[in-house]
N, C-alpha and C. Protein backbone atom coordinates (compact mmCIF):
# COMPACT_ATOMS: atom_id res chain seq x y z
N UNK A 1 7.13 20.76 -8.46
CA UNK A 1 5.97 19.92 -8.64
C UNK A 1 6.07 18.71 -7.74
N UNK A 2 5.17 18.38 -7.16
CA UNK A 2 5.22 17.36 -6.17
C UNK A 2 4.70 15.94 -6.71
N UNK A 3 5.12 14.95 -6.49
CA UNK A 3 4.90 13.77 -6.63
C UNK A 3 3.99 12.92 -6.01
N UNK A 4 2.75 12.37 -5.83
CA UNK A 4 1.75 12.30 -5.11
C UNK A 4 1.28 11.02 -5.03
N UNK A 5 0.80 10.40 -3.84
CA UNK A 5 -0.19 8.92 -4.10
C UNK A 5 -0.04 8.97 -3.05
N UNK A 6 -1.68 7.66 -2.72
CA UNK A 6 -2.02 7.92 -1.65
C UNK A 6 -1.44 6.03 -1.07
N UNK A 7 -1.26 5.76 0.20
CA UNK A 7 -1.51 4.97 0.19
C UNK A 7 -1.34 4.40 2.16
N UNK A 8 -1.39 3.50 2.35
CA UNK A 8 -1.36 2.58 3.60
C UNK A 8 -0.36 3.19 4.33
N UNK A 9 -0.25 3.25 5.83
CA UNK A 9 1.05 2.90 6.03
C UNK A 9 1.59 1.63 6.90
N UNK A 10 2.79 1.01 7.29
CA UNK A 10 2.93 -0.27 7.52
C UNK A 10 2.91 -0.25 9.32
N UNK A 11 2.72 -0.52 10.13
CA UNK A 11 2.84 -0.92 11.92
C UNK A 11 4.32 -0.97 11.94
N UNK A 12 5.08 -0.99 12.78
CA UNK A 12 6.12 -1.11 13.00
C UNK A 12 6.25 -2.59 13.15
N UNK A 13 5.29 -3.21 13.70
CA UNK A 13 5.46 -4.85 14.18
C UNK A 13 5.43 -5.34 12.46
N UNK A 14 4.43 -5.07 11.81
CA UNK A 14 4.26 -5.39 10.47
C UNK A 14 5.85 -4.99 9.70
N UNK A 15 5.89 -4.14 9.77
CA UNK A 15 7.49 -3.53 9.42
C UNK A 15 8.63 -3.93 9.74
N UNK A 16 8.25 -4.57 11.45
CA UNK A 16 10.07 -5.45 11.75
C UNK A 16 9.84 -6.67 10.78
N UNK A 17 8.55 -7.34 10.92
CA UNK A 17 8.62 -8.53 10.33
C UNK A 17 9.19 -8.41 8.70
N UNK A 18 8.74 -7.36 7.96
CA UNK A 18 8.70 -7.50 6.28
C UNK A 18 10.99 -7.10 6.56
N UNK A 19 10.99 -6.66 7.55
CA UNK A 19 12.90 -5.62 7.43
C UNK A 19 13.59 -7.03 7.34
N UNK A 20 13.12 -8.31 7.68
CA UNK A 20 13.69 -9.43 8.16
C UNK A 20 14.05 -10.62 6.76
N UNK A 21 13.21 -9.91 5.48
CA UNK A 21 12.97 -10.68 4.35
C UNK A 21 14.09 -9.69 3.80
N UNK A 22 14.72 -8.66 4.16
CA UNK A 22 15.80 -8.06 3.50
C UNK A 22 17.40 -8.94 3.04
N UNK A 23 17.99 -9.01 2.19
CA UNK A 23 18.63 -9.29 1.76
C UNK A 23 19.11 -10.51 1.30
N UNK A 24 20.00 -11.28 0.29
CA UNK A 24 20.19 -12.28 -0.90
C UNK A 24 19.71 -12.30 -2.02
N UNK A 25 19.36 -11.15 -2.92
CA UNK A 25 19.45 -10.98 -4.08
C UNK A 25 20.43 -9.71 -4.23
N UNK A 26 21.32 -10.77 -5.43
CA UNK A 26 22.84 -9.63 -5.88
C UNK A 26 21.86 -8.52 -6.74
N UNK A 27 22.53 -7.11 -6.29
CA UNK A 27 22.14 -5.79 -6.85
C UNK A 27 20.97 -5.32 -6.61
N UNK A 28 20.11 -5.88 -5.36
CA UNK A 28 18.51 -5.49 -4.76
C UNK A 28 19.44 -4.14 -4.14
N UNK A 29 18.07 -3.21 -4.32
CA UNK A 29 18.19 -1.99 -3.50
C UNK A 29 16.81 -2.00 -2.56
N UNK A 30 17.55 -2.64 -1.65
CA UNK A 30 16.58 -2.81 -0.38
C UNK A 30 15.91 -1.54 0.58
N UNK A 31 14.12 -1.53 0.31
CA UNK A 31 13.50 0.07 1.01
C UNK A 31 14.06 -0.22 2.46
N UNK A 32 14.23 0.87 2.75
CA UNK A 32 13.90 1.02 4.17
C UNK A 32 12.80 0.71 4.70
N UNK A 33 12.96 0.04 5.82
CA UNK A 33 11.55 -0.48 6.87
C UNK A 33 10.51 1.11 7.09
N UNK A 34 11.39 2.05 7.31
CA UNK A 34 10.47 3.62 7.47
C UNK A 34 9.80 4.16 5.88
N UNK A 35 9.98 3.25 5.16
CA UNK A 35 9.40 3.52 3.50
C UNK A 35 8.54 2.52 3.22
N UNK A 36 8.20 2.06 4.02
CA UNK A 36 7.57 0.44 3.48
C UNK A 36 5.80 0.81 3.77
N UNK A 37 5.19 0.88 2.42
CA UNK A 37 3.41 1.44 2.46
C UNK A 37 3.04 0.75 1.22
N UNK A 38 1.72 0.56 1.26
CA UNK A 38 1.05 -0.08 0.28
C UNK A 38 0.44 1.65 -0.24
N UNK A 39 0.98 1.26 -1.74
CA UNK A 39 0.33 2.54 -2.85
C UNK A 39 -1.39 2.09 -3.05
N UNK A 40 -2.17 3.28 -2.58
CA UNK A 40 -3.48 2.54 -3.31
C UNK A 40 -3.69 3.34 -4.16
N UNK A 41 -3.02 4.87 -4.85
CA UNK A 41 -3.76 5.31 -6.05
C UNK A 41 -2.34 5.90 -6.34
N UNK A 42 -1.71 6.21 -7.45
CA UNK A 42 -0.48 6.86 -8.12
C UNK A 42 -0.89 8.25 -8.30
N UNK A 43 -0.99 9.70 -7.67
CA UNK A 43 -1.50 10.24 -8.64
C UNK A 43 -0.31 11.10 -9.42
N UNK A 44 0.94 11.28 -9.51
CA UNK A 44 1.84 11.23 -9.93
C UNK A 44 2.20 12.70 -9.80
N UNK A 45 3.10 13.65 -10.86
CA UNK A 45 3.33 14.28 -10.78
C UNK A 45 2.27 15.79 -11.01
N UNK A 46 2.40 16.58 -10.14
CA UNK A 46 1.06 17.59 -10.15
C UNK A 46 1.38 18.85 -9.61
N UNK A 47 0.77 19.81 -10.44
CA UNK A 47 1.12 21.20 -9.64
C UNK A 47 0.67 21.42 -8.32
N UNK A 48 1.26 22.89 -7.93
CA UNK A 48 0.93 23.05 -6.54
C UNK A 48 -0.84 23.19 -6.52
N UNK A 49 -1.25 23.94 -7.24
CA UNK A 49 -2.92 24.05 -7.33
C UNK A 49 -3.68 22.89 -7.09
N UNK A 50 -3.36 21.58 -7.89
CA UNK A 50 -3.84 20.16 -8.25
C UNK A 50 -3.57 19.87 -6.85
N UNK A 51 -2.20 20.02 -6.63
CA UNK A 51 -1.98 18.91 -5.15
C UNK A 51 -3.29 19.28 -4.04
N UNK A 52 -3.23 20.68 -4.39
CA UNK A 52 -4.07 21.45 -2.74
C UNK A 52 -5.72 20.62 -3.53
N UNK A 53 -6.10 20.47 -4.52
CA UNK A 53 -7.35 19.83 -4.78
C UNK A 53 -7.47 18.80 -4.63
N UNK A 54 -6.58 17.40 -4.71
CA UNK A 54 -6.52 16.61 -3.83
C UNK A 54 -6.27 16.03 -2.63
N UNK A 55 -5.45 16.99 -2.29
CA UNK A 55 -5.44 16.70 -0.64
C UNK A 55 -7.36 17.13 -0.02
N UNK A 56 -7.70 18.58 -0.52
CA UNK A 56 -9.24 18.40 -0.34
C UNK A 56 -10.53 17.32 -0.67
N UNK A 57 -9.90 16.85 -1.88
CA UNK A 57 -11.13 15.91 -2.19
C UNK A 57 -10.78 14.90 -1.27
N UNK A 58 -10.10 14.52 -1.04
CA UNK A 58 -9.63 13.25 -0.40
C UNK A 58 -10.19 13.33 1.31
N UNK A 59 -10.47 14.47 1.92
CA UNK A 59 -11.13 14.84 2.70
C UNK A 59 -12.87 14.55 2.89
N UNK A 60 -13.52 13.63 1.63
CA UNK A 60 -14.85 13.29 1.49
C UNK A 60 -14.50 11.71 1.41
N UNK A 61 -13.73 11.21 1.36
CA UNK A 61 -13.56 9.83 1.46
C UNK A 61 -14.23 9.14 2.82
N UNK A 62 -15.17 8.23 2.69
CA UNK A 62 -15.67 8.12 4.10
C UNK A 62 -16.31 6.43 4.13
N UNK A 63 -14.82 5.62 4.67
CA UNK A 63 -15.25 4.46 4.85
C UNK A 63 -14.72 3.67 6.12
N UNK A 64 -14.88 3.09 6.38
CA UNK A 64 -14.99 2.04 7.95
C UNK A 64 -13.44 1.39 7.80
N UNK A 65 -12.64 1.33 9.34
CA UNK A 65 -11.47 1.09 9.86
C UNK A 65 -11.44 -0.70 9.25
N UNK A 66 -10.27 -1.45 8.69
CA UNK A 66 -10.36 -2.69 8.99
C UNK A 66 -9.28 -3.13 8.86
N UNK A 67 -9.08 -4.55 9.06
CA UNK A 67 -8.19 -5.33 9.77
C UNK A 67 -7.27 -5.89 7.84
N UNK A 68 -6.11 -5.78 7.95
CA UNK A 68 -5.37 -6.40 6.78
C UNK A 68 -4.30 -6.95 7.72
N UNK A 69 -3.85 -8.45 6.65
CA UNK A 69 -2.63 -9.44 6.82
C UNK A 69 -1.79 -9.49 5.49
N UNK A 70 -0.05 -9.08 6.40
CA UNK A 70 0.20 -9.26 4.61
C UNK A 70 0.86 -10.63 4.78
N UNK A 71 0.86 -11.29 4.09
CA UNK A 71 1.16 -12.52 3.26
C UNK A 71 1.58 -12.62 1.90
N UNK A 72 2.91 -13.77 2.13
CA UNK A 72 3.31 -14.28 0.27
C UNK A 72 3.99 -13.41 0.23
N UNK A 73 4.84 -13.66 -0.63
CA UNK A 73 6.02 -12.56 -1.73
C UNK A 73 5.94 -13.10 -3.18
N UNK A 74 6.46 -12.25 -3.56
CA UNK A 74 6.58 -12.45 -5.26
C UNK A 74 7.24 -11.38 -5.69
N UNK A 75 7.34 -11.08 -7.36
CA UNK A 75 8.11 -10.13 -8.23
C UNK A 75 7.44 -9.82 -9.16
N UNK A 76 7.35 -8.53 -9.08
CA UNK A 76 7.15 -8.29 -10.52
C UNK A 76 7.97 -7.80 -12.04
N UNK A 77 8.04 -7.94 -12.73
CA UNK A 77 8.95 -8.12 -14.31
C UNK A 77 8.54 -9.10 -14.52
N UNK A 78 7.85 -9.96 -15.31
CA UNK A 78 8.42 -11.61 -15.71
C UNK A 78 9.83 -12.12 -15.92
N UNK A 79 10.25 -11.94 -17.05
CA UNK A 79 11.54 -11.93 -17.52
C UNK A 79 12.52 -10.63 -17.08
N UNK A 80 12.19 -9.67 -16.87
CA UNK A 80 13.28 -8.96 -16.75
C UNK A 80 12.65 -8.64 -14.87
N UNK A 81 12.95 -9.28 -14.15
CA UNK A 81 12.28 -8.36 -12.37
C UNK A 81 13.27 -7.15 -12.30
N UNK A 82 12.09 -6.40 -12.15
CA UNK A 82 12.18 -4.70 -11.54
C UNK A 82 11.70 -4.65 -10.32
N UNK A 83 10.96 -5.46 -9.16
CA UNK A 83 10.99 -5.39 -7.96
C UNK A 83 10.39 -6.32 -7.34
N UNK A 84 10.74 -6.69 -5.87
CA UNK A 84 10.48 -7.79 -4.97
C UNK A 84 9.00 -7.17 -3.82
N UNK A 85 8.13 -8.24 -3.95
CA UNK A 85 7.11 -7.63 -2.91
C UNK A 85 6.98 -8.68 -2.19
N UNK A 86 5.82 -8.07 -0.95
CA UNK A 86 5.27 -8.95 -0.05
C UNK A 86 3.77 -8.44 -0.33
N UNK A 87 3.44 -9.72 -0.60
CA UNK A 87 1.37 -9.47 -0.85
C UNK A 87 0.37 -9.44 0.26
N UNK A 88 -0.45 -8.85 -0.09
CA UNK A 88 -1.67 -8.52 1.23
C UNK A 88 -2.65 -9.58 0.90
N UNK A 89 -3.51 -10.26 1.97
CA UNK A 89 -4.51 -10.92 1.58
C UNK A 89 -5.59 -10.32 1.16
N UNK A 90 -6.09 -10.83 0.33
CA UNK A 90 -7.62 -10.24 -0.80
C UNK A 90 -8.24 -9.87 0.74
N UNK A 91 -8.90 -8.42 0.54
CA UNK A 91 -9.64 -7.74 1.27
C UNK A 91 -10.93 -7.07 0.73
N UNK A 92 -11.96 -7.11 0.85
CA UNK A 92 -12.71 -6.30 0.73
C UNK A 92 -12.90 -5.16 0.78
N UNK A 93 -12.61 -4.46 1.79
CA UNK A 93 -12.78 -3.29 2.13
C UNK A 93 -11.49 -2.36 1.86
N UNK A 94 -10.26 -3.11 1.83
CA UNK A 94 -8.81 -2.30 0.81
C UNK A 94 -9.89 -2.47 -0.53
N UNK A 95 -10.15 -3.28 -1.05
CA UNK A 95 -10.20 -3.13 -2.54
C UNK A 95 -11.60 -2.10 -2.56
N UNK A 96 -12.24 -1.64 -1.82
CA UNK A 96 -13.32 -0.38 -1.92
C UNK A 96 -12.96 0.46 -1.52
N UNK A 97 -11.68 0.67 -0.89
CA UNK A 97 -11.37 2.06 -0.96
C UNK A 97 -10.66 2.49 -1.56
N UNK A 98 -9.31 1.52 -1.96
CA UNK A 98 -9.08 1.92 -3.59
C UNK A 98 -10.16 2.33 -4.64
N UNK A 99 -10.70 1.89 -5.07
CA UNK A 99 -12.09 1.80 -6.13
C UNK A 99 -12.93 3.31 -5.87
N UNK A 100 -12.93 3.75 -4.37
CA UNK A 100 -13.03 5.30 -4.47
C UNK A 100 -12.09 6.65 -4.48
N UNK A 101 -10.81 5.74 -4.38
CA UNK A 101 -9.99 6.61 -4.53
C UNK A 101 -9.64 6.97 -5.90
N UNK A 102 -9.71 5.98 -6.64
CA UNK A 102 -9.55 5.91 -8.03
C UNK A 102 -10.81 6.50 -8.90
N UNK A 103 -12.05 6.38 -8.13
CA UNK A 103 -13.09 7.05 -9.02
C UNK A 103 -13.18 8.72 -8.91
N UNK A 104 -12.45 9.29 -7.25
CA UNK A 104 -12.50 9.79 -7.08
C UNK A 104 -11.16 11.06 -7.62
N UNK A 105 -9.98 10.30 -7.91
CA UNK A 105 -9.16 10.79 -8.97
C UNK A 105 -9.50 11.28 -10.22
N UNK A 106 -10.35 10.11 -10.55
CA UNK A 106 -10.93 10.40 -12.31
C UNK A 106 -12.06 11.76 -12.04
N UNK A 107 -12.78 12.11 -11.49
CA UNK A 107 -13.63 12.76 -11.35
C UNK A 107 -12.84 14.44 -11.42
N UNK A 108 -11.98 14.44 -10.78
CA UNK A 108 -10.96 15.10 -10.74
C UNK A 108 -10.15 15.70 -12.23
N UNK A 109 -10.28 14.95 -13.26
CA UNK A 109 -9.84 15.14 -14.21
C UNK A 109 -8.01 14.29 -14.33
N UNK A 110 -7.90 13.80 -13.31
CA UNK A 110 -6.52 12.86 -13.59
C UNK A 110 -6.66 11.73 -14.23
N UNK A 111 -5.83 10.86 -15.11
CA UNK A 111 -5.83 10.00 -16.00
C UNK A 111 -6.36 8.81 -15.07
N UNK A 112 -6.96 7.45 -15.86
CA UNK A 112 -6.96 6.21 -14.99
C UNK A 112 -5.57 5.84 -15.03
N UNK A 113 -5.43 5.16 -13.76
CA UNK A 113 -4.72 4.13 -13.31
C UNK A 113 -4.51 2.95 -14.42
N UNK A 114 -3.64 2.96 -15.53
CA UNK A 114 -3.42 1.92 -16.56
C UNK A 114 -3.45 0.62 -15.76
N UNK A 115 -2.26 0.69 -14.78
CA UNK A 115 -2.71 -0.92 -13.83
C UNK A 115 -3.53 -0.98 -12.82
N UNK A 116 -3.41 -2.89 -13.33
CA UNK A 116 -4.69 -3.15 -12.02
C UNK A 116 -4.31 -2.90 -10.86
N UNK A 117 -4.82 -2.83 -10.08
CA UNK A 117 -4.59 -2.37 -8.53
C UNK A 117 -4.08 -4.02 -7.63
N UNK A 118 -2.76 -4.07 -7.56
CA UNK A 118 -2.50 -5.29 -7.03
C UNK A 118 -1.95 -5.00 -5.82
N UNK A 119 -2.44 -5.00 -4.70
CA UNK A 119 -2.32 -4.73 -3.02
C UNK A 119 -0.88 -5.14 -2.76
N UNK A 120 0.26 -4.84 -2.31
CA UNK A 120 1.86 -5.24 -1.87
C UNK A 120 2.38 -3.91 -1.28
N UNK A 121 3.36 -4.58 -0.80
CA UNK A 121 4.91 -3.75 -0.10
C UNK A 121 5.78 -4.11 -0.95
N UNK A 122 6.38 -3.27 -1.48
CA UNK A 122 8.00 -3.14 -2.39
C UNK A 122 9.20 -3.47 -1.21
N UNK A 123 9.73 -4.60 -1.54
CA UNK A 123 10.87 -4.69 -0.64
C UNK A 123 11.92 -4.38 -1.45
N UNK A 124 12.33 -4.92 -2.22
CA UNK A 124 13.45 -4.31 -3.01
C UNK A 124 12.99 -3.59 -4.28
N UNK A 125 14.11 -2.72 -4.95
CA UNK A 125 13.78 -2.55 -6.83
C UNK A 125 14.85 -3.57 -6.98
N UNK A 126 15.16 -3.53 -8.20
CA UNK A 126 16.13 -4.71 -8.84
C UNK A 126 16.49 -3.89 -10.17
N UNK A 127 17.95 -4.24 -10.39
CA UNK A 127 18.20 -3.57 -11.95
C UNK A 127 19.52 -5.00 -11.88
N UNK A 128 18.98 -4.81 -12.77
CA UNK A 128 20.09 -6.00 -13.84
C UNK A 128 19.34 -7.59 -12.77
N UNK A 129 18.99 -8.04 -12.62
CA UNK A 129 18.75 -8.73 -11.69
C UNK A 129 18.56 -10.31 -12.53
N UNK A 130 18.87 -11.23 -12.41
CA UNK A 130 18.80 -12.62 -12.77
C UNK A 130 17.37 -13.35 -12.30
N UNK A 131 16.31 -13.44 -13.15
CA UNK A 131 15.51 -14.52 -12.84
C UNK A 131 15.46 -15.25 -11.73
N UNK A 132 16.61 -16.25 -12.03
CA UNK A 132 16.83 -17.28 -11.21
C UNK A 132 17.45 -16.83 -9.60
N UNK A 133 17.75 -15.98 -10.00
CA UNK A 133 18.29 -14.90 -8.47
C UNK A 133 17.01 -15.31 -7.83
N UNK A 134 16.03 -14.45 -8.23
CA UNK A 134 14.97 -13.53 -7.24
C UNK A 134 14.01 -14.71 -7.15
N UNK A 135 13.72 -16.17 -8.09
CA UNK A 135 13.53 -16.98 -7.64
C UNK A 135 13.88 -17.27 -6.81
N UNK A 136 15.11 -18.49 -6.80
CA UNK A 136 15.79 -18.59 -5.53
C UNK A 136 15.60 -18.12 -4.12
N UNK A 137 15.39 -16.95 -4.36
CA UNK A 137 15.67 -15.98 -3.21
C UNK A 137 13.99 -16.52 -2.74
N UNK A 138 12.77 -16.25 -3.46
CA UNK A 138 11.05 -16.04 -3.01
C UNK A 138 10.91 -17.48 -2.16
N UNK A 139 11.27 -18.63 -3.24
CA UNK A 139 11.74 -20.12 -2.68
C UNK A 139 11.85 -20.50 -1.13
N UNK A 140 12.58 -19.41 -0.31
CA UNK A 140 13.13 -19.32 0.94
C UNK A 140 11.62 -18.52 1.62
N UNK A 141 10.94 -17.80 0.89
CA UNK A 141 10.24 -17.20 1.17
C UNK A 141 8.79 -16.65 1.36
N UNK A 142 8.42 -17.71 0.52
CA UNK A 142 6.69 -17.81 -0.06
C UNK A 142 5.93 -17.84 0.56
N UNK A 143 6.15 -18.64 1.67
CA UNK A 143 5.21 -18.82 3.41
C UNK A 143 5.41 -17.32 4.31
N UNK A 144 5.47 -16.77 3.93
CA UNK A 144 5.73 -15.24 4.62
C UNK A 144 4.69 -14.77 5.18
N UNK A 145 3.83 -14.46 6.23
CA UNK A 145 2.58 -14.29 7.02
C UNK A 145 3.15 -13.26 8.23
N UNK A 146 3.18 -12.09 8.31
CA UNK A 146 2.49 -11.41 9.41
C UNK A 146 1.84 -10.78 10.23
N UNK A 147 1.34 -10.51 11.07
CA UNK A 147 0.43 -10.90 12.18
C UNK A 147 -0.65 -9.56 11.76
N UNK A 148 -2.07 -9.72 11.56
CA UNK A 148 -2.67 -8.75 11.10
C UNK A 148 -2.75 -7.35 11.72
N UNK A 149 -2.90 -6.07 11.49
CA UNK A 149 -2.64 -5.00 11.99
C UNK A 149 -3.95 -4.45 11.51
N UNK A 150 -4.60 -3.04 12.18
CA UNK A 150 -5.55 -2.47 11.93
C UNK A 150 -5.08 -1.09 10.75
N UNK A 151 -6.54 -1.26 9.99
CA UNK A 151 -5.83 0.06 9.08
C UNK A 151 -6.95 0.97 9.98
N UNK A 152 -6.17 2.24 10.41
CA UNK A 152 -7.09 3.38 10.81
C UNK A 152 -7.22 4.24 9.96
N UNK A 153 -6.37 4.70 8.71
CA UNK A 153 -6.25 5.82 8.47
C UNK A 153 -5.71 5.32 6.51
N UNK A 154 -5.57 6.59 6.00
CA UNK A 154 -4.81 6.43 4.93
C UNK A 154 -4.18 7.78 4.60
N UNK A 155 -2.99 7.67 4.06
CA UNK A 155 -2.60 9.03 3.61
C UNK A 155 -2.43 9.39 2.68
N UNK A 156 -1.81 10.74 2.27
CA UNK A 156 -1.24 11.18 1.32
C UNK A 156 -0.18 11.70 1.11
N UNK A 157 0.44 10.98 0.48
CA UNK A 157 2.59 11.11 0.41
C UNK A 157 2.81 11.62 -0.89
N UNK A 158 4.22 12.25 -0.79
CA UNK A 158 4.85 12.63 -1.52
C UNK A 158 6.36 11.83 -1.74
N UNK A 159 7.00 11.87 -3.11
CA UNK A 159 8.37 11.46 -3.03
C UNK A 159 9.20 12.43 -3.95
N UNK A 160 10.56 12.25 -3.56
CA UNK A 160 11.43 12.91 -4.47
C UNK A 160 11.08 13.03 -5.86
N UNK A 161 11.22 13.54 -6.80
CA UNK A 161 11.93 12.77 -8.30
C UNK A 161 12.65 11.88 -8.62
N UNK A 162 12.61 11.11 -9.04
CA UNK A 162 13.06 9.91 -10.01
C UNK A 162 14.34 9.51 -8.38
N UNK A 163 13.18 9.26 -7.51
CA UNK A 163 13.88 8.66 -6.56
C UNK A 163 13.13 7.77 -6.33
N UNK A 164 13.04 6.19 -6.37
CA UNK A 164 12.01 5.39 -6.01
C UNK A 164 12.65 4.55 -4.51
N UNK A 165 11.54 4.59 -3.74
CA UNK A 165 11.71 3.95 -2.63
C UNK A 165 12.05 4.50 -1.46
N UNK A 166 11.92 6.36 -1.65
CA UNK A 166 11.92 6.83 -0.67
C UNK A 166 13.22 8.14 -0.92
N UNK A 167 13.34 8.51 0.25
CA UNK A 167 11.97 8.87 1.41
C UNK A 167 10.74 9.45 0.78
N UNK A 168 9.97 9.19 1.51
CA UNK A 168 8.89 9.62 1.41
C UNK A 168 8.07 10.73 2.73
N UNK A 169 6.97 11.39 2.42
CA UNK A 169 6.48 12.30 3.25
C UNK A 169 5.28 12.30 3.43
N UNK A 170 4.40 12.12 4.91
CA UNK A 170 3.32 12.28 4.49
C UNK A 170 2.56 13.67 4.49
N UNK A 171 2.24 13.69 3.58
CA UNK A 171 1.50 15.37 3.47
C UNK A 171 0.36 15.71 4.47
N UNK A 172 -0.83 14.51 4.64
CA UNK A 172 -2.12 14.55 4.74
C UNK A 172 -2.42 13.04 5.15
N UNK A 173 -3.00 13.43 6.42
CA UNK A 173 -3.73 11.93 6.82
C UNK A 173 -4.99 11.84 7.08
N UNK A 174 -6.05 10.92 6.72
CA UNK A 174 -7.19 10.46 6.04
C UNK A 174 -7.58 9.71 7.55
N UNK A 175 -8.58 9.86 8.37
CA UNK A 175 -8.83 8.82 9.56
C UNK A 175 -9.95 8.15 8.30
N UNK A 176 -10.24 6.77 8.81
CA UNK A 176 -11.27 5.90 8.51
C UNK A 176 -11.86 6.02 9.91
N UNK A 177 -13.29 5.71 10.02
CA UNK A 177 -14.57 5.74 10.69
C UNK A 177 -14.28 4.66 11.09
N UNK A 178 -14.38 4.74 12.52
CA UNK A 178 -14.96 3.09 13.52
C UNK A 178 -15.78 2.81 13.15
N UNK A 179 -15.61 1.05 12.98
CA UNK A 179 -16.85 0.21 12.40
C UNK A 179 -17.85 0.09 13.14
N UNK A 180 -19.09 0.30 12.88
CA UNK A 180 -20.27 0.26 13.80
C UNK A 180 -20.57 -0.76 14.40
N UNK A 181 -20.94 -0.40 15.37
CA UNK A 181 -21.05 -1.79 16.98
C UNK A 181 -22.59 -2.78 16.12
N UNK A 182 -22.08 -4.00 15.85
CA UNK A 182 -23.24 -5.15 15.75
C UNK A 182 -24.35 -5.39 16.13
N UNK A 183 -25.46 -5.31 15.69
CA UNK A 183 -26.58 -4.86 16.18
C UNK A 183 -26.82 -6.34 16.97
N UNK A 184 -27.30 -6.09 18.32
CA UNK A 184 -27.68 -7.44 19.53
C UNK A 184 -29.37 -7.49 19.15
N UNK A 185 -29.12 -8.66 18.76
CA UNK A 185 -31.19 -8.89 19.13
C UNK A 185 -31.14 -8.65 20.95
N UNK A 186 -32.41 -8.58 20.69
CA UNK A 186 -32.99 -8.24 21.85
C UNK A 186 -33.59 -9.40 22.67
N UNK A 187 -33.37 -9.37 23.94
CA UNK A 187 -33.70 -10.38 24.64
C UNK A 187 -34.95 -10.61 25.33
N UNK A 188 -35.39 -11.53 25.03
CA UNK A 188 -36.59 -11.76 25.88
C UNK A 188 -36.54 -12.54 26.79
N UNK A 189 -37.13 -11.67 28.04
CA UNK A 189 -37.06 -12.14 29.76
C UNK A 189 -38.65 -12.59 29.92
N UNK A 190 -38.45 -14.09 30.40
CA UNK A 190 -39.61 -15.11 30.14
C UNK A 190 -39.43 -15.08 32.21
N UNK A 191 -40.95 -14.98 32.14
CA UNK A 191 -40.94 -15.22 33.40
C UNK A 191 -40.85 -16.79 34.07
């Protein structure tokens, strides 16, 4: 049974920059820079039949190429952190194509998405990890900005079992549509 979600993948320039926030929290299991993607839909574990129906539906997805910056880090656990990210800036057009990927799951007959859809890169997981650690550590790190990259495409990956953070595979890749050229008023030639 294959393990499934769809999501981003990172530039390499985007990718040296996030490999560089790697390490100083004791017991982080730091992704690899070649694992590093923003998840936009979970669809989790699924037979071979299911998988081949979403890799097809996902083939009607049809929205316009655009520009994302990731920025900021943070954690998620409150009290107990289970992993270190780097955040994307609020986008429009990420957050509508999530929103059809996800409607387009449900339609499908797969469960909703219990969480909200919060846009990041997983840099580390964390087990046993100290609060004040992974503070510490963000502290050094909060101003984190690099340089925006174009999304062309989106895919569809697979991962091991109860292996988080990789490797990963991509099964199926998704082009997004060039954004349509700006419409020019028209000029008027005055004699």
């Amino acid at each position: 049974m294959p393990r499934l979600f769809t999501a981003l993948e990172i530039p390499q320039s985007a990718a040296l920059s996030l490999s560089l926030l790697r390490g100083g929290v004791p017991g982080a299991r730091w992704i690899d820079r070649e694992n590093f993607h923003i998840t936009l839909r979970f669809i989790g574990d699924v037979d071979h039949r299911t998988a081949d129906e979403v890799a097809n539906a996902l083939d009607r997805v049809r929205r316009q190429q655009f520009m994302l910056t990731l920025s900021g880090t943070g954690f998620f656990g409150n009290k107990k952190p289970h992993s270190i990210w780097a955040g994307v800036q609020p986008q429009a057009e990420l957050m509508t194509l999530q929103s059809d990927l996800e409607r387009l799951c449900q339609r499908m007959g797969l469960p909703a998405e219990p969480r909200k859809f919060t846009p990041h890169v997983t840099l580390a997981r964390l087990k046993n990890a100290r609060v004040d650690d992974v503070v510490h550590y963000l502290t050094g790190r909060g101003d984190f900005q690099a340089l925006p990259f174009p999304v062309t495409k989106f895919v569809l990956m697979s991962s091991r079992d109860s292996v988080g953070g990789g490797p990963y595979v991509v099964e199926e890749e998704y082009p997004l549509m060039m954004p349509l050229p700006a419409r020019v008023a028209p000029v008027e030639l005055r004699p």
